[in-house]
Structures are given as structure tokens and as C-alpha cells.
Protein backbone atom coordinates (compact mmCIF):
# COMPACT_ATOMS: atom_id res chain seq x y z
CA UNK A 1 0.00 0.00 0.00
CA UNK A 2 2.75 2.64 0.54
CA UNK A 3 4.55 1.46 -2.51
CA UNK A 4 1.01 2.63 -4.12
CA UNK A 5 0.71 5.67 -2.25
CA UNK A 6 4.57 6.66 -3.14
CA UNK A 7 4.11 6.36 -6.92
CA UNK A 8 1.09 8.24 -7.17
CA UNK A 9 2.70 11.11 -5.47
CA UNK A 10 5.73 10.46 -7.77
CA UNK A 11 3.46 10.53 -10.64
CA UNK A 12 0.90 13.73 -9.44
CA UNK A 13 4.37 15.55 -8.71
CA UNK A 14 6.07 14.94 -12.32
CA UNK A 15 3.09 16.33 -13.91
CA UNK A 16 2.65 19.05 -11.80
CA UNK A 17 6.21 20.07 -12.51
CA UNK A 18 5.87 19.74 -16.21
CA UNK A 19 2.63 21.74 -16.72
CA UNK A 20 4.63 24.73 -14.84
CA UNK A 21 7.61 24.22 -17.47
CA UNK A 22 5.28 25.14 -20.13
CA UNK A 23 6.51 28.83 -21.38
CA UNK A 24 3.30 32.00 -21.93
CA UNK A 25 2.79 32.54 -25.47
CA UNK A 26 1.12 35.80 -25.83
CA UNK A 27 0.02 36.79 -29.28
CA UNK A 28 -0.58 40.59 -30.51
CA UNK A 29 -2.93 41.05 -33.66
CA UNK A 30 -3.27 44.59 -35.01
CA UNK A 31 -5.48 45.93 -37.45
CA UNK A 32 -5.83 49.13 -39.58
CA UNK A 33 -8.75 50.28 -40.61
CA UNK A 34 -8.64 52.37 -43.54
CA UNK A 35 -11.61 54.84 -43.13
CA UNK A 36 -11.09 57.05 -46.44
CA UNK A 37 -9.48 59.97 -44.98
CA UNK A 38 -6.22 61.26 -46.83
CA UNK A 39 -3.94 63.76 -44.82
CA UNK A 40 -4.16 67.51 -45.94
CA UNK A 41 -1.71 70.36 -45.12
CA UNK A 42 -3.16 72.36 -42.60
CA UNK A 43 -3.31 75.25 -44.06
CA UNK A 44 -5.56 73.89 -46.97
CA UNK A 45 -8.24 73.49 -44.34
CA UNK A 46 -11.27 76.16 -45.00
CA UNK A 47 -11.21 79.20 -43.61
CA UNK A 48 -14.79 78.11 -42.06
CA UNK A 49 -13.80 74.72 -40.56
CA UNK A 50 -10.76 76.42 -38.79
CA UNK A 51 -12.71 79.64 -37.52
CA UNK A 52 -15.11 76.58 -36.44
CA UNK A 53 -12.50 75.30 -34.11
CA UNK A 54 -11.34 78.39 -32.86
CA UNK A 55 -15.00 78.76 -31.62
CA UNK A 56 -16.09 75.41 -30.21
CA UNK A 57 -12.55 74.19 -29.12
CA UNK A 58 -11.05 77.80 -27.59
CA UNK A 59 -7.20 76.93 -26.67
CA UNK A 60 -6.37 73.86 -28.55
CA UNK A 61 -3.92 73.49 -31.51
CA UNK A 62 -4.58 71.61 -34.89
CA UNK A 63 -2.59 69.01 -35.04
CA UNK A 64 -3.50 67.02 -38.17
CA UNK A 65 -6.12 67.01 -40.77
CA UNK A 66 -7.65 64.92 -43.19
CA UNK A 67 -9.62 65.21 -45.94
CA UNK A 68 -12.53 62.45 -47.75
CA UNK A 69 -14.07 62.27 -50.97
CA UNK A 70 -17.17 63.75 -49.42
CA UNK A 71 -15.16 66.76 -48.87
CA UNK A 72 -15.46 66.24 -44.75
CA UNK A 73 -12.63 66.77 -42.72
CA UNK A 74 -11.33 64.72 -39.46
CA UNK A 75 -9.40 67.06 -37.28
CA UNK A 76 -6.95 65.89 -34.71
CA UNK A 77 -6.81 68.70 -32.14
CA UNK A 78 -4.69 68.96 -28.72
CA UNK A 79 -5.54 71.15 -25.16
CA UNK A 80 -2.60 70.28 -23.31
CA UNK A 81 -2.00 66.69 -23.19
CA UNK A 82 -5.52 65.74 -23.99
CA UNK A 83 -6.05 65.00 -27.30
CA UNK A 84 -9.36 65.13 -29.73
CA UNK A 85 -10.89 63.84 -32.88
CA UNK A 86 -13.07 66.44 -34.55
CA UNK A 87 -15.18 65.97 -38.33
CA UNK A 88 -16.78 69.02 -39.91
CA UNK A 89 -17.68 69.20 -43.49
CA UNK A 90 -16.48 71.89 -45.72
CA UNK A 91 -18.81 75.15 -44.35
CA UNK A 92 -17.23 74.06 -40.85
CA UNK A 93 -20.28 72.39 -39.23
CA UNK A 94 -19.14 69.29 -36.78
CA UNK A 95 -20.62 65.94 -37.93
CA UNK A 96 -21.16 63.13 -35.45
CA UNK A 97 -19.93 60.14 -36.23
């Protein structure tokens, strides 16, 4: 009876040992979503969209913009370390998307 006792101790041990061995395998997967926006210099935004932003969004800085075939914009605008995405269309009225 110990002999049985001993080996299945031997024998829960051993696998107990091997299923710790086993190394993590983390996997990353990113994806990019192309959304039909092409970046635009920023000082071929309209006159309208960036008096627009002035308004709504006092004290921030235009970081990038992009322009569709719809003739909307996306904005990327910063206050500080806080940072915002913004669409308007060409007479400078925000779109919610």
C-alpha cells in the first residue's frame, strides 16, 4: 500500500512540474482600418472649418487634418496633453460620427 501511495505522489508531482515548465505565449494582432481619410496640409483646411475650431474648441492646436471624398474633414486637435478627434464638413459644421 505505501509502494502505491509513493508512486502516485511520484506521478501527481512529475506532472505538476511539467505543466509549470510550459513557457506563456502571448500573441498581438493589429489591425488598420482604412476609413477614407487622406492627410491635408493644414493650411488647406477652409477658412470656415478652422474659424469653427477656434469657436467650439477655444485653446487647442490643430494638429492634423484629413480630408474624404465627401469633402469632410477629421481634425486631430490637442488642449494640453488631452487630445481630440473632430469631423466638420467643408462650411465648418461638426458631424457626429
Amino acid at each position: 500500500m505505501k509502494k502505491l501511495v509513493l508512486s502516485a505522489a511520484i506521478v501527481l508531482g512529475t506532472l505538476s512540474v511539467n505543466a509549470a515548465i510550459l513557457p506563456a505565449i502571448s500573441i498581438t494582432q493589429s489591425v488598420l482600418i482604412q476609413d477614407g481619410f487622406t492627410e491635408v496640409a493644414a493650411d488647406a483646411v477652409p477658412a470656415a472649418v478652422k474659424s469653427t475650431i477656434e469657436k467650439s474648441f477655444p485653446n487647442t492646436k490643430l494638429e492634423k487634418a484629413y480630408k474624404n471624398e465627401k469633402n469632410e474633414y477629421k481634425l486631430e486637435i490637442s488642449s494640453g496633453d488631452k487630445k481630440y478627434t473632430i469631423f466638420t464638413d467643408a462650411s465648418g459644421n461638426i458631424i457626429k460620427k
